[in-house]
C-alpha atoms as a PDB file:
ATOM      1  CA  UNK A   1       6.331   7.331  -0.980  1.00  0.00           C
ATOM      2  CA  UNK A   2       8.064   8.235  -4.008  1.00  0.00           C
ATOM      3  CA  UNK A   3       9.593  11.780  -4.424  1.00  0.00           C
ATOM      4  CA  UNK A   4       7.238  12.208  -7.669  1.00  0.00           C
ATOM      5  CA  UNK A   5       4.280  12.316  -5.702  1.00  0.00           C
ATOM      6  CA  UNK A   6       5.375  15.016  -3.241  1.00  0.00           C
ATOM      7  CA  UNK A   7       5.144  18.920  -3.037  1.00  0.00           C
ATOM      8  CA  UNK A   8       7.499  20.384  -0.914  1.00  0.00           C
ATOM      9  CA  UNK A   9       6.033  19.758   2.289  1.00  0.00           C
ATOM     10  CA  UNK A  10       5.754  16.475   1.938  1.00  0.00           C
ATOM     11  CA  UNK A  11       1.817  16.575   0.696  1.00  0.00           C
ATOM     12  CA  UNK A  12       0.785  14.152  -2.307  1.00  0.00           C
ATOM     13  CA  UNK A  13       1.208  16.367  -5.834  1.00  0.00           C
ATOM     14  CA  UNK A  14      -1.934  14.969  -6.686  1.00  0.00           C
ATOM     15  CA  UNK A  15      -3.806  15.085  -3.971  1.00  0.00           C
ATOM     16  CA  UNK A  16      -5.720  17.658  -2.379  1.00  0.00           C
ATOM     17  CA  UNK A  17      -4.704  18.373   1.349  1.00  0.00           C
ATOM     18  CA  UNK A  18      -6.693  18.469   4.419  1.00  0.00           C
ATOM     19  CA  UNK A  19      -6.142  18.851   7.912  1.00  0.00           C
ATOM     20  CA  UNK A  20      -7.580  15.953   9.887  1.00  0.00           C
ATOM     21  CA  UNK A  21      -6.034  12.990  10.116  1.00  0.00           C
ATOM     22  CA  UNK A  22      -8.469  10.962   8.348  1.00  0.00           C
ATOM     23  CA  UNK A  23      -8.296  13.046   5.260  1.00  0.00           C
ATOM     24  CA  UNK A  24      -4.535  12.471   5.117  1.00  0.00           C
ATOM     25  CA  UNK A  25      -5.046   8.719   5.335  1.00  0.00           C
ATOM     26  CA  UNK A  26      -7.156   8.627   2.751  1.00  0.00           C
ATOM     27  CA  UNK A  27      -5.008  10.885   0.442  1.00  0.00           C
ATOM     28  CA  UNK A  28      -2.219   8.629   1.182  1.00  0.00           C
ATOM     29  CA  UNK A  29      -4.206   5.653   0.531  1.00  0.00           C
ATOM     30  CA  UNK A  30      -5.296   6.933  -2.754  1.00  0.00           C
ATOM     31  CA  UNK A  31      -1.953   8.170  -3.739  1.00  0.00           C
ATOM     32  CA  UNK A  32      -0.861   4.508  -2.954  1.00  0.00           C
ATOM     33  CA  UNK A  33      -3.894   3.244  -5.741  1.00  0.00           C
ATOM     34  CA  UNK A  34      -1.501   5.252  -8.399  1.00  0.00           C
ATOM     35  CA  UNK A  35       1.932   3.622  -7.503  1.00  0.00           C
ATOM     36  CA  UNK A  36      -0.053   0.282  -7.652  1.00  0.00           C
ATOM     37  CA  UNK A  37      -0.809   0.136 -11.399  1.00  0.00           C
ATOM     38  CA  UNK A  38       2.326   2.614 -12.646  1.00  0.00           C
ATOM     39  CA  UNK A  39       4.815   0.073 -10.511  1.00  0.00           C
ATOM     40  CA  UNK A  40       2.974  -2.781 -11.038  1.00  0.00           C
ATOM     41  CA  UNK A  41       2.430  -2.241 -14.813  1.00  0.00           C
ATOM     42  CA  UNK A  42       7.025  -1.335 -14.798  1.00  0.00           C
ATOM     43  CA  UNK A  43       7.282  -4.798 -13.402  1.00  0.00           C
ATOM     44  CA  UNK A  44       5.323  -7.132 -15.693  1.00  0.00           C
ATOM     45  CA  UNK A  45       7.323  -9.297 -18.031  1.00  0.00           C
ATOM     46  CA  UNK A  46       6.897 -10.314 -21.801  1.00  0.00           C
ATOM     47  CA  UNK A  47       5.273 -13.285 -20.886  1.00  0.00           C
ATOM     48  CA  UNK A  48       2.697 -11.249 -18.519  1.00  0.00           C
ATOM     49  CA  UNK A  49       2.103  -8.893 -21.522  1.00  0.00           C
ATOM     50  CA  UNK A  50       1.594 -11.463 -24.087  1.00  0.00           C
ATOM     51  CA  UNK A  51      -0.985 -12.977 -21.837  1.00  0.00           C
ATOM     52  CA  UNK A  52      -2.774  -9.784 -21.128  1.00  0.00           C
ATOM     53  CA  UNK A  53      -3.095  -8.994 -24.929  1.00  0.00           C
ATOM     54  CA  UNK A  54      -4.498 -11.972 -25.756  1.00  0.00           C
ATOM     55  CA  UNK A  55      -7.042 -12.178 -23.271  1.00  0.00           C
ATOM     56  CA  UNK A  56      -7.505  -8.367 -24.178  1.00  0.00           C
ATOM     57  CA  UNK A  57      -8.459  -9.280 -28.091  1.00  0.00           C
ATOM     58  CA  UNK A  58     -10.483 -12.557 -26.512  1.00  0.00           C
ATOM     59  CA  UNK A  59     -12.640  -9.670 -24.416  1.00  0.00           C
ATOM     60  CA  UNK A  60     -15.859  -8.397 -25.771  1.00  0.00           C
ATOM     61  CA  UNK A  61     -15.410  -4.858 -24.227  1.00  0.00           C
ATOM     62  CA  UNK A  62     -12.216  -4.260 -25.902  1.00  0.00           C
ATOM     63  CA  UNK A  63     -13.651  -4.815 -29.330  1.00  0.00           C
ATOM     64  CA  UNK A  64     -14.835  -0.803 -29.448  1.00  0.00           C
ATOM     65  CA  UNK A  65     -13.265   2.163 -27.336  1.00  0.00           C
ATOM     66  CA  UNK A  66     -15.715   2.313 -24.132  1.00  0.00           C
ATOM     67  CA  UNK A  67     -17.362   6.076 -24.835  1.00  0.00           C
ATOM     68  CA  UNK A  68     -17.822   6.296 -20.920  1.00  0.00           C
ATOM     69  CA  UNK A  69     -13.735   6.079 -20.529  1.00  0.00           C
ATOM     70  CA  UNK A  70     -13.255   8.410 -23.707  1.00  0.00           C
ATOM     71  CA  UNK A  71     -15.958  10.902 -22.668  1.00  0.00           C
ATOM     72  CA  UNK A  72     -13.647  10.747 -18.759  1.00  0.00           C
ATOM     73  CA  UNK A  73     -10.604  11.687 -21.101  1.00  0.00           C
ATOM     74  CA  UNK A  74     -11.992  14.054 -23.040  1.00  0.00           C
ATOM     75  CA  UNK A  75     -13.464  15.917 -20.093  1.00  0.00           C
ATOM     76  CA  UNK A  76      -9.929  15.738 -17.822  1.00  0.00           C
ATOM     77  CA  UNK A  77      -7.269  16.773 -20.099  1.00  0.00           C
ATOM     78  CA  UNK A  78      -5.036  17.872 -17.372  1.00  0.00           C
ATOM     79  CA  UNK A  79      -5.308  14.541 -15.865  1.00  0.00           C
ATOM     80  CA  UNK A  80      -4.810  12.695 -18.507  1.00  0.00           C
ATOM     81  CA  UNK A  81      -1.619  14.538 -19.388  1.00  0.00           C
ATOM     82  CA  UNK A  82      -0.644  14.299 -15.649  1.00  0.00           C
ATOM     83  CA  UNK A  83      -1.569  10.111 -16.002  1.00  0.00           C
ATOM     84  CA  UNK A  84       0.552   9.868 -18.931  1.00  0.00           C
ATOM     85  CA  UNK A  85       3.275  11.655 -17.524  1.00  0.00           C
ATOM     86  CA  UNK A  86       3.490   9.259 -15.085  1.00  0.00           C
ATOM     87  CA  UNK A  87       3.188   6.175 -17.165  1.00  0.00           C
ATOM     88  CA  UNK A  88       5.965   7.246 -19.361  1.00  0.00           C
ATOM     89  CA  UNK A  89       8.212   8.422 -16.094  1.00  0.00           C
ATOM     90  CA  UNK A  90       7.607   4.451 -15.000  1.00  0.00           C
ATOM     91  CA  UNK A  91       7.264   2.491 -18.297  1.00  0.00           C
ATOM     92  CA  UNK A  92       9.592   4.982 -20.224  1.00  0.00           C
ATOM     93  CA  UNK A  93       8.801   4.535 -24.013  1.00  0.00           C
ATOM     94  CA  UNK A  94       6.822   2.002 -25.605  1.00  0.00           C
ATOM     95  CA  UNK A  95       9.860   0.345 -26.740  1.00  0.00           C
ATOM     96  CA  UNK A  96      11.600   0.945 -22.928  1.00  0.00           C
ATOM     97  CA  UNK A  97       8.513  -0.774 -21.556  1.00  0.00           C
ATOM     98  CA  UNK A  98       9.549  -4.090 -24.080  1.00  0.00           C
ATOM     99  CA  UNK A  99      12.878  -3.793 -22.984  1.00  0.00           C
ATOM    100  CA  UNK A 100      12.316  -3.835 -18.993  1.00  0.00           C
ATOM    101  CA  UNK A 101       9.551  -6.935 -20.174  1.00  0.00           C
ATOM    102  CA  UNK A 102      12.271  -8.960 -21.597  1.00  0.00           C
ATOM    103  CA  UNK A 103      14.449  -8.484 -18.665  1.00  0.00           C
ATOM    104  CA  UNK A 104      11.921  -9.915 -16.377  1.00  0.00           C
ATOM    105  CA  UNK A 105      11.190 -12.676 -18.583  1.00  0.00           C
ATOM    106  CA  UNK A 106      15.319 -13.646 -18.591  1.00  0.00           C
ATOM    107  CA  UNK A 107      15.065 -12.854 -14.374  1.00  0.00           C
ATOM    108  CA  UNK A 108      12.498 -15.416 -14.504  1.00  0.00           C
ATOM    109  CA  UNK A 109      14.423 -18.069 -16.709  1.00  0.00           C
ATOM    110  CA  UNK A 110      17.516 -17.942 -14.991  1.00  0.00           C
ATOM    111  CA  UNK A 111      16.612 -21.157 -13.452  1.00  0.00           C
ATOM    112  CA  UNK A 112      15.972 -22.856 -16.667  1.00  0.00           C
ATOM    113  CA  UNK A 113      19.149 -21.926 -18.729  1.00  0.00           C
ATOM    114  CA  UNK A 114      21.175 -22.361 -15.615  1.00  0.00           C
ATOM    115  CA  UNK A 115      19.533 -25.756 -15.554  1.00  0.00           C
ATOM    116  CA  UNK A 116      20.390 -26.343 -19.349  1.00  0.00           C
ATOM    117  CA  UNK A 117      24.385 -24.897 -18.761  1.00  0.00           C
ATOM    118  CA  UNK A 118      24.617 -27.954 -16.092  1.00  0.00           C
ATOM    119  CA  UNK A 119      23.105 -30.608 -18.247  1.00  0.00           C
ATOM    120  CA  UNK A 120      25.829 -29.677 -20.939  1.00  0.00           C
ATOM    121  CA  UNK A 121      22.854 -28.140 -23.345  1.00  0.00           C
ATOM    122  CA  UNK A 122      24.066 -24.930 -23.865  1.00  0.00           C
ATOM    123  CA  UNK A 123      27.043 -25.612 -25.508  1.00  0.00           C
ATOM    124  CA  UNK A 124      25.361 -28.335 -27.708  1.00  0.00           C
ATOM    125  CA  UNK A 125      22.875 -25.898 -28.984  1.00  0.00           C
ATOM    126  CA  UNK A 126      25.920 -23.140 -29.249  1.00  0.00           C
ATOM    127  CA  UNK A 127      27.853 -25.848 -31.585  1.00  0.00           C
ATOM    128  CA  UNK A 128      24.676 -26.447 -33.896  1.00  0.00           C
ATOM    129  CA  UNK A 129      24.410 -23.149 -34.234  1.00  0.00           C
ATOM    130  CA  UNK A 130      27.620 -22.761 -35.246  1.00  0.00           C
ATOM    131  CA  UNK A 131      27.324 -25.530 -37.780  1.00  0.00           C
ATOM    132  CA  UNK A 132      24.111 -24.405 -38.925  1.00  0.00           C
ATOM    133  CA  UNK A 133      25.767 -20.625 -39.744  1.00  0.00           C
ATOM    134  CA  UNK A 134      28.883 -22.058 -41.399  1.00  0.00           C
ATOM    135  CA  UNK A 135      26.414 -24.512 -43.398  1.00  0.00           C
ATOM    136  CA  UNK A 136      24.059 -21.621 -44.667  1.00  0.00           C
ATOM    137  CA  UNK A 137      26.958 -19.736 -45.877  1.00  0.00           C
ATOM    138  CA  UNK A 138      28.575 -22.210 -47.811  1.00  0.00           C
ATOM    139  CA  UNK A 139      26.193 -22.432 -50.701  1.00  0.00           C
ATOM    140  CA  UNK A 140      26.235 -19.146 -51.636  1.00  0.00           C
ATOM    141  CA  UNK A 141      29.558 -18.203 -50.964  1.00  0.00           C
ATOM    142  CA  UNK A 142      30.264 -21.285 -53.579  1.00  0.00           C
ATOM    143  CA  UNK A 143      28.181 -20.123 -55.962  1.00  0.00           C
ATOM    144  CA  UNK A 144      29.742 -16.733 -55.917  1.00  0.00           C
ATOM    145  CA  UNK A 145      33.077 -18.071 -56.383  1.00  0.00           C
ATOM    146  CA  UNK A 146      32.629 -20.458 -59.216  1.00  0.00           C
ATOM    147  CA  UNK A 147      29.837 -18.807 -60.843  1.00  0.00           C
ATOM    148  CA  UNK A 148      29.640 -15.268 -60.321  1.00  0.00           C
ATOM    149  CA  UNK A 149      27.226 -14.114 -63.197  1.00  0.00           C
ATOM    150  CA  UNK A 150      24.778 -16.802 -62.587  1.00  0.00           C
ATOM    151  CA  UNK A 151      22.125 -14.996 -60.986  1.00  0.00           C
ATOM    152  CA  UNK A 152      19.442 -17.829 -61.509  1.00  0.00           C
ATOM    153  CA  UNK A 153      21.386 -20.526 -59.697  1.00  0.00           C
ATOM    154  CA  UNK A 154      22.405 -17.989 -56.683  1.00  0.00           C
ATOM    155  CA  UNK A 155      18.279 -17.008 -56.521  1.00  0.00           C
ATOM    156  CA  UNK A 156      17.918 -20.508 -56.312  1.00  0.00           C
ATOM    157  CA  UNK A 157      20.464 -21.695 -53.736  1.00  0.00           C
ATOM    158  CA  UNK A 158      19.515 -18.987 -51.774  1.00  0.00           C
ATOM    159  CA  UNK A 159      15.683 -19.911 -51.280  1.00  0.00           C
ATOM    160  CA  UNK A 160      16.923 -23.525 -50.267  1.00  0.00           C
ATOM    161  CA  UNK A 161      19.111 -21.671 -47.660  1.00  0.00           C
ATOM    162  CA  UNK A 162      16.197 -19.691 -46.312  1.00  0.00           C
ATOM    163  CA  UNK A 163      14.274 -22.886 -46.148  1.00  0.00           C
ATOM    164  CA  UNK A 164      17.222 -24.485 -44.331  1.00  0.00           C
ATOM    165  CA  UNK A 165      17.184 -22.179 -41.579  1.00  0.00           C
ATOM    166  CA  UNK A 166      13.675 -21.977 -40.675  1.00  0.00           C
ATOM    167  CA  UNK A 167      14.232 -25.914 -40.483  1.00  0.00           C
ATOM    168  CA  UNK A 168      17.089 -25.347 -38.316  1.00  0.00           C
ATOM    169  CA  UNK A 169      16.178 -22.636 -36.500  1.00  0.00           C
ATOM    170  CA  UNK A 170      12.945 -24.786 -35.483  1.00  0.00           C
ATOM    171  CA  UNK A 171      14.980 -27.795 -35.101  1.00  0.00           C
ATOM    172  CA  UNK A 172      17.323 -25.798 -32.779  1.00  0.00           C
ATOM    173  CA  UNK A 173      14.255 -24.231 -30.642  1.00  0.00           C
ATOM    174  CA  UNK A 174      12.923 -27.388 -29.840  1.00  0.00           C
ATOM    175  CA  UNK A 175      16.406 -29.049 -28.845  1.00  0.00           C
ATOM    176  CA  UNK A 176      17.193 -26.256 -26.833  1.00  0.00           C
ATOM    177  CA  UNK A 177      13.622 -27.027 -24.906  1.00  0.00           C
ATOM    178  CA  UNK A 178      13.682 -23.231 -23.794  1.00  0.00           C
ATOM    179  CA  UNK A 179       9.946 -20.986 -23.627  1.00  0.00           C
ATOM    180  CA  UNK A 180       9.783 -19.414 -26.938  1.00  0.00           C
ATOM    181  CA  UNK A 181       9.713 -15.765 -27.162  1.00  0.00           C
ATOM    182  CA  UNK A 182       6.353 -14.345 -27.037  1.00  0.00           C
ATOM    183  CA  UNK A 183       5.391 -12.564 -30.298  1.00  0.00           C
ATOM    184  CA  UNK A 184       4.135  -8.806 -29.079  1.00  0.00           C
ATOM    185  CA  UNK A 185       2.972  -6.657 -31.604  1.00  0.00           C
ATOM    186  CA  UNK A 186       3.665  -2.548 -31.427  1.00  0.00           C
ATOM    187  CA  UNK A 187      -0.706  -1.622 -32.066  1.00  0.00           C
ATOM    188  CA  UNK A 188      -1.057  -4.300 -29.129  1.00  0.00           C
ATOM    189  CA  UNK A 189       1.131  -3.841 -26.516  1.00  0.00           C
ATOM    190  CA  UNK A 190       0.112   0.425 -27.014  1.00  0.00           C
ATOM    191  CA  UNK A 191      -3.576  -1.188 -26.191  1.00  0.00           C
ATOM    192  CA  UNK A 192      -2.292  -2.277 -22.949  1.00  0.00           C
ATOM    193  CA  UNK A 193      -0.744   0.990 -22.591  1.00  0.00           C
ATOM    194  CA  UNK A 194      -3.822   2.958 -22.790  1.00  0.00           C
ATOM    195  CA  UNK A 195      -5.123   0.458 -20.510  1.00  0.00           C
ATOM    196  CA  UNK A 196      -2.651   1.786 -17.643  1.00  0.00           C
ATOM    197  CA  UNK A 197      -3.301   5.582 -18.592  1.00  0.00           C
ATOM    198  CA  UNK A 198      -6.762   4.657 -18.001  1.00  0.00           C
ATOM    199  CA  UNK A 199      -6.942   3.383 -14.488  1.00  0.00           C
ATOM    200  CA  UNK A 200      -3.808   5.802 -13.437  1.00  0.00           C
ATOM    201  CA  UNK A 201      -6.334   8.681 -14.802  1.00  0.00           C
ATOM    202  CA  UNK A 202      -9.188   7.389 -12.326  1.00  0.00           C
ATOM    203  CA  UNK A 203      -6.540   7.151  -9.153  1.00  0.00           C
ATOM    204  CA  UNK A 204      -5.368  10.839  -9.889  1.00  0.00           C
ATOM    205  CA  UNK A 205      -9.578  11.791 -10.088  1.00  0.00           C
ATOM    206  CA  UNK A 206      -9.846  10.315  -7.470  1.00  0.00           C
ATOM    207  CA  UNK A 207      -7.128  11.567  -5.354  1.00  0.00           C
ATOM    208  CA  UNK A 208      -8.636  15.201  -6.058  1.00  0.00           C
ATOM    209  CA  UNK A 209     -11.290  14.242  -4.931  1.00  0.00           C
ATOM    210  CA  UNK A 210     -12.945  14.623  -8.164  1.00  0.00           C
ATOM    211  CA  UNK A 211     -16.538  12.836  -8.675  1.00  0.00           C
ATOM    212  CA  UNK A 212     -15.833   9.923 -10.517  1.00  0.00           C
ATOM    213  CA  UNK A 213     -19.166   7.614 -11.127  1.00  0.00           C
ATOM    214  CA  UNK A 214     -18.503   4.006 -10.084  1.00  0.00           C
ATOM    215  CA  UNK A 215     -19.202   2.688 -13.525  1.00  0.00           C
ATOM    216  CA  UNK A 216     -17.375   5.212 -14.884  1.00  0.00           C
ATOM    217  CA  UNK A 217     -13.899   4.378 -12.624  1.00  0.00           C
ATOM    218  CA  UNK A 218     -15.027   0.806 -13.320  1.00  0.00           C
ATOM    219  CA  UNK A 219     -14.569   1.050 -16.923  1.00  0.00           C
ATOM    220  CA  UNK A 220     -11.257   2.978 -16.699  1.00  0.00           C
ATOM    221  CA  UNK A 221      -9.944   0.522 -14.174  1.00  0.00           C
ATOM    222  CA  UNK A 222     -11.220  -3.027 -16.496  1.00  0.00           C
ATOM    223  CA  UNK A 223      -8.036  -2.362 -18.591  1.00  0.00           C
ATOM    224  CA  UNK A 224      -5.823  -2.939 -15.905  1.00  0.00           C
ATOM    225  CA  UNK A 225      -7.746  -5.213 -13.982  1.00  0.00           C
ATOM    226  CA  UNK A 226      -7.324  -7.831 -17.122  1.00  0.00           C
ATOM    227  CA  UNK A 227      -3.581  -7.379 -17.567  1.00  0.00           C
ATOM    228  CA  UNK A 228      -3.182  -7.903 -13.736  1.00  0.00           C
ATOM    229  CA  UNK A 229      -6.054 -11.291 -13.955  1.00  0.00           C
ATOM    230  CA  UNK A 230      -3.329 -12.580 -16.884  1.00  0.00           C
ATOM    231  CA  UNK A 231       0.087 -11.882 -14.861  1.00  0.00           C
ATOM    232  CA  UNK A 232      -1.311 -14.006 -11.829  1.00  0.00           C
ATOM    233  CA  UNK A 233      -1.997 -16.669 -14.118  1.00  0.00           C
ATOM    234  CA  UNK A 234       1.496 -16.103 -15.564  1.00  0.00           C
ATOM    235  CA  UNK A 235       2.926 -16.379 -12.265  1.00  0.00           C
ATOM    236  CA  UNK A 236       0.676 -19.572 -11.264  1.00  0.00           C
ATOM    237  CA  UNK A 237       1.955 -21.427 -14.302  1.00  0.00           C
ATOM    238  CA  UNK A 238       5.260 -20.319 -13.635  1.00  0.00           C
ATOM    239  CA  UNK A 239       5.630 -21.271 -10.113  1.00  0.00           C
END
């Protein structure tokens, strides 16, 4: 068990002690529900988040906050304080989270680009590049040479060299035939976020031994319970 979740004596910090055995496997048990979704939420990549926010904004019950979870909040403030605690001591910031996301996405293409390096692809699309870089700064760099007061035709040269590189930059992502970054936006991925404070604030309720209704730790727990749903498919497609 992690050194976060212990007092001193070796008793869950969360979790309220008790002196038969039974009471200690269930603390333990319970303590175990936290790691679950703060490690498992640390170890999903960008691909696993991408999927869970879209099937998050395809889900009728994310449309409006749920007021059963926000009224559970609102009523355990030193909870939730403890639950974010321990989403930012796994996840780190927002931006950390990303970070750790991408480098589980790269783990997970290793295979592929290694694949790429042996059929001789990586160094074709590292030439193009290349070309493609030296070709974009030509035109300008002419322009500004020959004709430096001619604002008009640099405006002008310059949109066509924007143009170019979305064209090769397109051209480039389809030769290189590698998964194209997911697109995660900040409002989103904090969604999923507040998903994880959500069902970490019903496992530290719970390991109080707090009443928690069944709908209520339901609702708290739907968050996560999606984003998990979308990694396995990740993983299936993946495989």
């Amino acid at each position: 068990m992690s050194k976060e979740y212990q007092l001193a004596d070796g008793s869950p910090r969360y979790g309220h002690r008790t002196g038969p055995p039974a009471g200690e496997q269930t603390a333990a048990a319970e303590t175990a529900l936290i790691e679950e979704v703060v490690d498992g939420a640390a170890k999903l990549s960008l691909d696993a988040l991408a999927a869970a926010t879209d099937r998050r904004m395809r889900s009728a019950w994310a449309d409006k906050p749920d007021p059963v979870v926000e009224a559970l909040r609102e009523g355990n403030p030193e909870e939730l304080a403890a639950a974010r605690a321990l989403v930012r001591l796994h996840l780190g910031s927002q931006r950390e989270w990303r970070i750790k996301a991408q480098a589980f996405r790269d783990q997970k293409l290793a295979g592929t680009m290694a694949r790429r390096k042996a059929a001789g692809r990586a160094l074709e699309i590292l030439a193009l590049r290349l070309a493609l870089m030296a070709a974009l700064i030509a035109p300008p760099a002419f322009v500004v040479a020959t004709s430096p007061d001619d604002m008009l035709r640099l405006l002008i040269v310059g949109a066509v060299c924007i143009a170019a590189a979305l064209a090769g930059g397109h051209f480039l992502t389809c030769r290189a035939r590698v998964p194209v970054m997911p697109n995660l936006r900040g409002p989103w991925l904090k969604e999923l976020r507040e998903d994880v404070v959500n069902a970490t604030l019903a496992a530290i309720l719970q390991n109080k031994g707090k009443p928690v209704d069944p709908r209520t730790a339901a609702a708290a727990r739907r968050g996560w319970e999606s984003i998990q749903a979308a990694s396995r498919a990740v993983d299936s497609l993946h495989s």
